[in-house]
N, C-alpha and C. Protein backbone atom coordinates (compact mmCIF):
# COMPACT_ATOMS: atom_id res chain seq x y z
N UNK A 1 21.97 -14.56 7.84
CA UNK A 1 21.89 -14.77 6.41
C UNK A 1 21.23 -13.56 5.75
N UNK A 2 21.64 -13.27 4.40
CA UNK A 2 21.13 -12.01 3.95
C UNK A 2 20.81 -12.87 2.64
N UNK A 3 19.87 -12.16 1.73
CA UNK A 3 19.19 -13.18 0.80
C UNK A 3 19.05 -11.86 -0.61
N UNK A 4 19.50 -12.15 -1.64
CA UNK A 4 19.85 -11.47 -2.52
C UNK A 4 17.89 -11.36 -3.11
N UNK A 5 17.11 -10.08 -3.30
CA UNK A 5 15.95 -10.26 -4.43
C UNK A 5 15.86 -10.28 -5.59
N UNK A 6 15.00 -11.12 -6.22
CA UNK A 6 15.13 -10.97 -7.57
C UNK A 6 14.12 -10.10 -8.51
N UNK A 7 13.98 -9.97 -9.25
CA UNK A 7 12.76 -8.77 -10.16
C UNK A 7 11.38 -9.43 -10.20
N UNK A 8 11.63 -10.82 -10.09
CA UNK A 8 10.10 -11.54 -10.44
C UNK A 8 9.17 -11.55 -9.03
N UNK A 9 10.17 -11.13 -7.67
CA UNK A 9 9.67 -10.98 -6.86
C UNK A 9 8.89 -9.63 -6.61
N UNK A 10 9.54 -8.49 -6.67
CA UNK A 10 8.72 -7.59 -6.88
C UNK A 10 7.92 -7.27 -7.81
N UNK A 11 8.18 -7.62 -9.17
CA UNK A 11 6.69 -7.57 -9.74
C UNK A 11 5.75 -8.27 -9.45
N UNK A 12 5.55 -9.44 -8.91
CA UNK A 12 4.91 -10.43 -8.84
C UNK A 12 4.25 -9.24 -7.02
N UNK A 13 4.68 -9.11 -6.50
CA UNK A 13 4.39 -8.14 -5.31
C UNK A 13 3.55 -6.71 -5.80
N UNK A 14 4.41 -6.16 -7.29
CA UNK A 14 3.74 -5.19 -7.13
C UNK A 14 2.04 -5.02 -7.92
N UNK A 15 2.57 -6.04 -8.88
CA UNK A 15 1.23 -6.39 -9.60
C UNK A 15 0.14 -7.47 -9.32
N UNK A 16 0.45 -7.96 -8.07
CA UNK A 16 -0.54 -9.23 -7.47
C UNK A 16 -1.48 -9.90 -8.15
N UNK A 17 -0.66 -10.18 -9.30
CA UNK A 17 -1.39 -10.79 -10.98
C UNK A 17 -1.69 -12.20 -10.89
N UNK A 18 -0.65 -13.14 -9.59
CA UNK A 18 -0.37 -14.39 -9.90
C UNK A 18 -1.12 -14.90 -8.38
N UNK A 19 -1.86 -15.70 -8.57
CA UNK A 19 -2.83 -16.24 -7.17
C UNK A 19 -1.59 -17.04 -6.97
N UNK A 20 -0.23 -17.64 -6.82
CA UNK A 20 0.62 -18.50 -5.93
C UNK A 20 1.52 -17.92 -5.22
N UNK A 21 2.27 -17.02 -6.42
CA UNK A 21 3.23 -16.29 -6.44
C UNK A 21 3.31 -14.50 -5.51
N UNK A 22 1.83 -13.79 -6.02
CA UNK A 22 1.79 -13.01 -5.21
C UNK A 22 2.00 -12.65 -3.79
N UNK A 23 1.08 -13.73 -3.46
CA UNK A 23 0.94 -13.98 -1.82
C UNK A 23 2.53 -14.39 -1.65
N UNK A 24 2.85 -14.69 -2.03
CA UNK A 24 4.36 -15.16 -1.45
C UNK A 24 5.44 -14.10 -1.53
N UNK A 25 5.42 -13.42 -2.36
CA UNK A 25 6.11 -12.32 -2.54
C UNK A 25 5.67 -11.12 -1.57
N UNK A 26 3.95 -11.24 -1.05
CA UNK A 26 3.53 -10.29 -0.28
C UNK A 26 3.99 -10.44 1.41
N UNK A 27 4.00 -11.99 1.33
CA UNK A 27 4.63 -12.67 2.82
C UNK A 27 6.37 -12.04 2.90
N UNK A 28 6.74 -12.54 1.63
CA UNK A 28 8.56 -12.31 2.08
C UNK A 28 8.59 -10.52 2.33
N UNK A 29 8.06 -9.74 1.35
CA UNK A 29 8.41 -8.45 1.32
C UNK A 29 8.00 -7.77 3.27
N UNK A 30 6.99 -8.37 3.58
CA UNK A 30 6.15 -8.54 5.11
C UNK A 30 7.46 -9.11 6.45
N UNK A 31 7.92 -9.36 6.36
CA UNK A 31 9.12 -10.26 6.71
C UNK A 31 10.67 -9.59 6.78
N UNK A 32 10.50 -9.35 5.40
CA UNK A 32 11.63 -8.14 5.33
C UNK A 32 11.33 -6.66 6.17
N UNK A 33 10.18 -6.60 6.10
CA UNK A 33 9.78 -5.11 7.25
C UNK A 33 9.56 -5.37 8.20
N UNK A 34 9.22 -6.72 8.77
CA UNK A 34 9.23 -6.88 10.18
C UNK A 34 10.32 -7.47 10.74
N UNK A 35 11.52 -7.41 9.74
CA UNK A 35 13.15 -7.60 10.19
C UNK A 35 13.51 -9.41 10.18
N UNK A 36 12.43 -9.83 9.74
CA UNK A 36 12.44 -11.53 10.23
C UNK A 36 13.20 -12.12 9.01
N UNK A 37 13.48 -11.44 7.66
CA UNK A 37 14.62 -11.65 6.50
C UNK A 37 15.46 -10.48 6.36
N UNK A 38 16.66 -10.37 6.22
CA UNK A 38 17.58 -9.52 5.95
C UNK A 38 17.68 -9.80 4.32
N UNK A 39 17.65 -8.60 3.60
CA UNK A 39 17.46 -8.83 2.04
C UNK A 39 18.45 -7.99 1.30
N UNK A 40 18.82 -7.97 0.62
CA UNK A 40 19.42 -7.25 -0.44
C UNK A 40 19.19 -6.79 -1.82
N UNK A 41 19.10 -5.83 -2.44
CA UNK A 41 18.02 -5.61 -3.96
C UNK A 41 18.92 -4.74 -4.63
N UNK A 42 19.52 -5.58 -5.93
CA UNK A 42 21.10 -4.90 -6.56
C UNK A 42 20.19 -4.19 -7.44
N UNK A 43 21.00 -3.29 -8.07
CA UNK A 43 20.22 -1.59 -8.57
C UNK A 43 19.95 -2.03 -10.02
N UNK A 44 20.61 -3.49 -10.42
CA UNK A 44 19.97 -3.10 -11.60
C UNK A 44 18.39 -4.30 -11.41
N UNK A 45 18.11 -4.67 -10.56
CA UNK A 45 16.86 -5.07 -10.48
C UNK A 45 15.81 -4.30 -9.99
N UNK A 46 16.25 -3.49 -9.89
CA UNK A 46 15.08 -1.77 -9.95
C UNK A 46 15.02 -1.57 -11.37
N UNK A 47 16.06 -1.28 -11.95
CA UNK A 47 15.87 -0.79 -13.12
C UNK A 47 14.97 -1.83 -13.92
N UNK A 48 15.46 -3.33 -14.02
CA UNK A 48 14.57 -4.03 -14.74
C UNK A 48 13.01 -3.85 -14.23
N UNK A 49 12.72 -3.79 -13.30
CA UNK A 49 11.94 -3.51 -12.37
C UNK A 49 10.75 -2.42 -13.08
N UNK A 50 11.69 -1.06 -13.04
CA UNK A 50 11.20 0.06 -13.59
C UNK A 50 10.64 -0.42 -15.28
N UNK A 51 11.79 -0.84 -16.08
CA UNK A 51 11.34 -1.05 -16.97
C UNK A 51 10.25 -1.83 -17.79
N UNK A 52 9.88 -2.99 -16.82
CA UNK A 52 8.88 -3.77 -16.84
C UNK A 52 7.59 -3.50 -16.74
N UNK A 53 7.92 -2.53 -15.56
CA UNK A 53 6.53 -1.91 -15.00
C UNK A 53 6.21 -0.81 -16.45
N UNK A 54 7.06 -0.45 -17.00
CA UNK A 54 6.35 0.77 -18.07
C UNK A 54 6.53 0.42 -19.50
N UNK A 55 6.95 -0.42 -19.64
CA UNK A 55 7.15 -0.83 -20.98
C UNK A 55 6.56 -1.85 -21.41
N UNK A 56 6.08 -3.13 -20.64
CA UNK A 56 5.29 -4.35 -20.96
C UNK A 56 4.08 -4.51 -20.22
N UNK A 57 4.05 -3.62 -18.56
CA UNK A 57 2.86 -3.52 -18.08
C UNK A 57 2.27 -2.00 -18.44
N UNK A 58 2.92 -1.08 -19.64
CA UNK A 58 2.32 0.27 -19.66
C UNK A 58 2.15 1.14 -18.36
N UNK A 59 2.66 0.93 -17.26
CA UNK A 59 2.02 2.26 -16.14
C UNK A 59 3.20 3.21 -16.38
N UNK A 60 2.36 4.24 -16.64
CA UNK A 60 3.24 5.69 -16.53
C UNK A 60 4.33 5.74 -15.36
N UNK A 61 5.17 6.72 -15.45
CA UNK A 61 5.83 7.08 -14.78
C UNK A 61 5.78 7.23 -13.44
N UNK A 62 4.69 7.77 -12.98
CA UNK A 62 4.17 8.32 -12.12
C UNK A 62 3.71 7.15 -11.19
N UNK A 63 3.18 6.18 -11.94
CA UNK A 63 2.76 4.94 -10.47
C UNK A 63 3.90 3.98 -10.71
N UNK A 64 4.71 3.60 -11.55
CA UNK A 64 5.69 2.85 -11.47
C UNK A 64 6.66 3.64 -9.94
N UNK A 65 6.85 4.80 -10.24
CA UNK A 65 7.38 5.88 -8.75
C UNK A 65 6.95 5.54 -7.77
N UNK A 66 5.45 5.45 -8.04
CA UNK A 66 4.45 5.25 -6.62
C UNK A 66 4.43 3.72 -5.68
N UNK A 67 4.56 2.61 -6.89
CA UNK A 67 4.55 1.44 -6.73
C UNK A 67 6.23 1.40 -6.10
N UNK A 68 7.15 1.92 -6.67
CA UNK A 68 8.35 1.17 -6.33
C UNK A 68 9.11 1.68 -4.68
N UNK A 69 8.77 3.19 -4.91
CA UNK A 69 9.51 3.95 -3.97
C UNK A 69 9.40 3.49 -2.60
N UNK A 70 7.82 3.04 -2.18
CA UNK A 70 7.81 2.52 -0.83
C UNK A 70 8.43 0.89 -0.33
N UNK A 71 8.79 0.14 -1.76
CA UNK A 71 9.62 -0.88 -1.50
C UNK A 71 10.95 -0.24 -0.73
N UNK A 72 11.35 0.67 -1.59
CA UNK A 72 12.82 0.86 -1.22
C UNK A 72 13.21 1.79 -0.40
N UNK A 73 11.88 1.67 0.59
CA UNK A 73 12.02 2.68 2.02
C UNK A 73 11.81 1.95 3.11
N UNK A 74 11.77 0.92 2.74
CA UNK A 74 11.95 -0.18 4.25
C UNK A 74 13.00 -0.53 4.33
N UNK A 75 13.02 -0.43 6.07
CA UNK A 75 14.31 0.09 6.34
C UNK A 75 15.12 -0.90 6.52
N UNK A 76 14.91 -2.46 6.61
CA UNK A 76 15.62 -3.82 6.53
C UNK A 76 16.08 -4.20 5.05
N UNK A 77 15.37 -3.38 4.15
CA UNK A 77 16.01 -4.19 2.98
C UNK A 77 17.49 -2.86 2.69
N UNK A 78 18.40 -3.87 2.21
CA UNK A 78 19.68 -3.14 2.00
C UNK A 78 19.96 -3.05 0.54
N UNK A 79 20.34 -1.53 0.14
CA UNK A 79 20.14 -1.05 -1.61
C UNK A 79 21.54 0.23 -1.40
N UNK A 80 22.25 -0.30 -1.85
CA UNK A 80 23.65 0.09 -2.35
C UNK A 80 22.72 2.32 -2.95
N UNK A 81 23.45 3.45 -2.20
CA UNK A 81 22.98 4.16 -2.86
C UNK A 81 21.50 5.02 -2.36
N UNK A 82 21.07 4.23 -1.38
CA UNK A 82 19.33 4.01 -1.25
C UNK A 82 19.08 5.33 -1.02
N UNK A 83 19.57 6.46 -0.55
CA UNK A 83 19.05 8.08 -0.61
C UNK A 83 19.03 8.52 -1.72
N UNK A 84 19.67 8.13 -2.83
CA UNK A 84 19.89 8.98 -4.20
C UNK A 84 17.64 8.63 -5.26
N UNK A 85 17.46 6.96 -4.67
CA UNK A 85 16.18 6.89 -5.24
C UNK A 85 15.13 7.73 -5.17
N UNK A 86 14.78 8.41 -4.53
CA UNK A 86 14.09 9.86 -4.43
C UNK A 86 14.15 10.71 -5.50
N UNK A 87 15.59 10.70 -5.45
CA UNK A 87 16.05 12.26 -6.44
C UNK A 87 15.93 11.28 -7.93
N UNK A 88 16.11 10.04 -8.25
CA UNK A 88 16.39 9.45 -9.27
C UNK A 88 14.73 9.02 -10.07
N UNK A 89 14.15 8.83 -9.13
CA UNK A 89 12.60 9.02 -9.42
C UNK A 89 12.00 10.49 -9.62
N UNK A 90 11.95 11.08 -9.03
CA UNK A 90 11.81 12.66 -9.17
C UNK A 90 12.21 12.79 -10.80
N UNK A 91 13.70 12.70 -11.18
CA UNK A 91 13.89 12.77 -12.53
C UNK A 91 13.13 12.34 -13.32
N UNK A 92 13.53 11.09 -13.04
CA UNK A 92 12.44 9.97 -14.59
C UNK A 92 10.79 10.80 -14.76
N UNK A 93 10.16 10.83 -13.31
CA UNK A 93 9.03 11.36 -13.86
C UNK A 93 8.94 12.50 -14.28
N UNK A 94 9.89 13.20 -13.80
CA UNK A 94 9.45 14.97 -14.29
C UNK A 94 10.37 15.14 -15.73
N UNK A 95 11.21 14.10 -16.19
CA UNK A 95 12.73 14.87 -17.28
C UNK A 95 12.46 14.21 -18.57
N UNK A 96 11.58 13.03 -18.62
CA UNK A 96 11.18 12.29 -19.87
C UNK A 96 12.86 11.36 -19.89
N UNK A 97 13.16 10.96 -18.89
CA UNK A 97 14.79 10.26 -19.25
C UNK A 97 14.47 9.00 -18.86
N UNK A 98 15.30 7.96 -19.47
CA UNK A 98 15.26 6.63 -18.96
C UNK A 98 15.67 6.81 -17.58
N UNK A 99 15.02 5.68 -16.95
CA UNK A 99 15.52 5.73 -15.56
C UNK A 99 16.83 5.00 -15.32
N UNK A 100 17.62 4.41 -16.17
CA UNK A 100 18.96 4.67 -16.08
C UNK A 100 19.65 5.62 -15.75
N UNK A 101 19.28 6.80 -16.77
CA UNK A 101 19.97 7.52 -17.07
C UNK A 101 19.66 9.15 -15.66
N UNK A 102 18.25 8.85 -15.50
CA UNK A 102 17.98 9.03 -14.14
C UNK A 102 18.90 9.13 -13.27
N UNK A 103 19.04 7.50 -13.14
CA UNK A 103 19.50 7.05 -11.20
C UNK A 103 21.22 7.66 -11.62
N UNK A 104 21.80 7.77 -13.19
CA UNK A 104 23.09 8.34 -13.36
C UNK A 104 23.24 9.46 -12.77
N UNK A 105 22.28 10.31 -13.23
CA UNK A 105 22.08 11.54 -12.60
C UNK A 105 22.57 11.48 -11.56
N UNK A 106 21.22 11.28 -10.66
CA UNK A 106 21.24 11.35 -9.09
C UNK A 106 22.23 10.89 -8.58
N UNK A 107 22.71 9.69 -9.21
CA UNK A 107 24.41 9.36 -8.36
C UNK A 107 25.53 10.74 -8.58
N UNK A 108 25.29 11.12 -9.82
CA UNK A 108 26.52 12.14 -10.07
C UNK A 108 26.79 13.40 -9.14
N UNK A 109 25.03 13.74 -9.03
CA UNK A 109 25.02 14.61 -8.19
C UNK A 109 25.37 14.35 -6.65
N UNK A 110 25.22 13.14 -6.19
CA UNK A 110 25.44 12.52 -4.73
C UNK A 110 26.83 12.39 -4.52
N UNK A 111 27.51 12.07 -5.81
CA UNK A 111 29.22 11.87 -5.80
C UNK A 111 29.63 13.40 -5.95
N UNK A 112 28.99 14.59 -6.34
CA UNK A 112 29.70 15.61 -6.74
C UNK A 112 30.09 15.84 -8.15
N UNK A 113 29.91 14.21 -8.92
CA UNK A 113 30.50 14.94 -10.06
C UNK A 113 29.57 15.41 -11.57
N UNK A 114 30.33 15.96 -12.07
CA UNK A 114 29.95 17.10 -13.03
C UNK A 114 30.03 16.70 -14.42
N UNK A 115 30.94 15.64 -15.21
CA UNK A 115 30.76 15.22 -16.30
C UNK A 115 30.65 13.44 -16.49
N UNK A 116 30.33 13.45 -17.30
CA UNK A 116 29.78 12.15 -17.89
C UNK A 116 30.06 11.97 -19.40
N UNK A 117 30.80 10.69 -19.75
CA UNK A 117 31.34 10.44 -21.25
C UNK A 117 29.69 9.55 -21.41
N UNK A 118 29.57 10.47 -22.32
CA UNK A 118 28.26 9.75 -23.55
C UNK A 118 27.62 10.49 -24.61
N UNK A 119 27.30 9.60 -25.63
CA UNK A 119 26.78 9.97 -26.65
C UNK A 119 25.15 10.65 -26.72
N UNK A 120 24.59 10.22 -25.50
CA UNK A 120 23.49 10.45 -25.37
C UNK A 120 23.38 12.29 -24.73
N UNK A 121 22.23 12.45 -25.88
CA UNK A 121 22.45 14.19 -25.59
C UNK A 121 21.42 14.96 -24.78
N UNK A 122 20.27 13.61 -24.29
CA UNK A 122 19.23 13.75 -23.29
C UNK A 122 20.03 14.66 -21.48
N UNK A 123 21.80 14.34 -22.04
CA UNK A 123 22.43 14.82 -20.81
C UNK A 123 23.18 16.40 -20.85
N UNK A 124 23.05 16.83 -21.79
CA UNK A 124 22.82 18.07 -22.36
C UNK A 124 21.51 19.47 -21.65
N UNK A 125 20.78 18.71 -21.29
CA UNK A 125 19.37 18.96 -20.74
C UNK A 125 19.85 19.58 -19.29
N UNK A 126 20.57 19.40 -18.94
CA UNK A 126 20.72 19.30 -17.38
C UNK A 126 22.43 20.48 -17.51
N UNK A 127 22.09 21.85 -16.64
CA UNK A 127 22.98 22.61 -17.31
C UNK A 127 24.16 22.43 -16.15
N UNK A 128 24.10 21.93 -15.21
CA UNK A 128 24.77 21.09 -14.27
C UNK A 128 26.05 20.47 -14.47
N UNK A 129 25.83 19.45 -16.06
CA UNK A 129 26.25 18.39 -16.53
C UNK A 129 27.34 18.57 -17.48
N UNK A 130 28.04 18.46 -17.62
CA UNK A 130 29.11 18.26 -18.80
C UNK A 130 29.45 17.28 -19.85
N UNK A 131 28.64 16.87 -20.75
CA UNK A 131 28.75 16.44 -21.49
C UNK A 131 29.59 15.49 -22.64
N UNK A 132 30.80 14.41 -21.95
CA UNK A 132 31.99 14.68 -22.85
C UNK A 132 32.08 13.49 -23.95
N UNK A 133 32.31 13.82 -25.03
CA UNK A 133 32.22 12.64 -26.45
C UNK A 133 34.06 12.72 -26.93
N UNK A 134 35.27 13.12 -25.85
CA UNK A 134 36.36 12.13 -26.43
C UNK A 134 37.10 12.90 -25.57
């Protein structure tokens, strides 16, 4: 059995705010590294993830990175992509970009490719990138 995670689990893990909930989230994540749950963690529950951590709990860039990255280096939990999070964190903290627009990055560069349709001109920044609006 493989068991899909949800976001309330890792925050609840990374912020050990909740005396029921923490511990339980600290047991399953424990479990998942000692191979005893096979897990799965879809990319956009990082992102909510990310966003939670810096937008309603305020932590900078920099420990939201710190807090998340060693989740998603154990080596039982399975994350669609999982080498590109490095390079996709690296961005967010050093580029001032949403970490959407981040982990876009880092995929583009992992796929090879070179342009991207959007309005957003934060992708302009990156001389790499190609820019395309039609």
């Amino acid at each position: 059995m493989i068991a899909f995670i949800d976001t309330n689990l890792i925050l609840r893990f990374v912020l050990g705010d909740h005396p029921t909930l923490s511990p339980k989230a600290k047991d399953i994540i424990s479990q998942i590294e000692s191979k005893k749950i096979k897990a799965y963690l879809p990319e956009v529950v990082v992102a909510e993830v990310v966003y939670v951590l810096t937008k309603f709990y305020k932590y900078s860039r920099d420990d939201a990175s710190a807090k998340i990255l060693p989740i998603l280096s154990i080596d039982n939990l399975k994350l669609d992509y999982k080498e590109i999070y490095p390079q996709a964190f690296k961005l967010f903290v050093s580029k001032n970009i949403s970490f959407v627009d981040s982990y876009s990055l880092a995929l583009m560069g992992f796929k090879g490719v070179r342009h991207i349709y959007s309005f957003d001109k934060d992708f302009d920044r990156f001389n790499w990138v190609k820019r395309l609006e039609d």
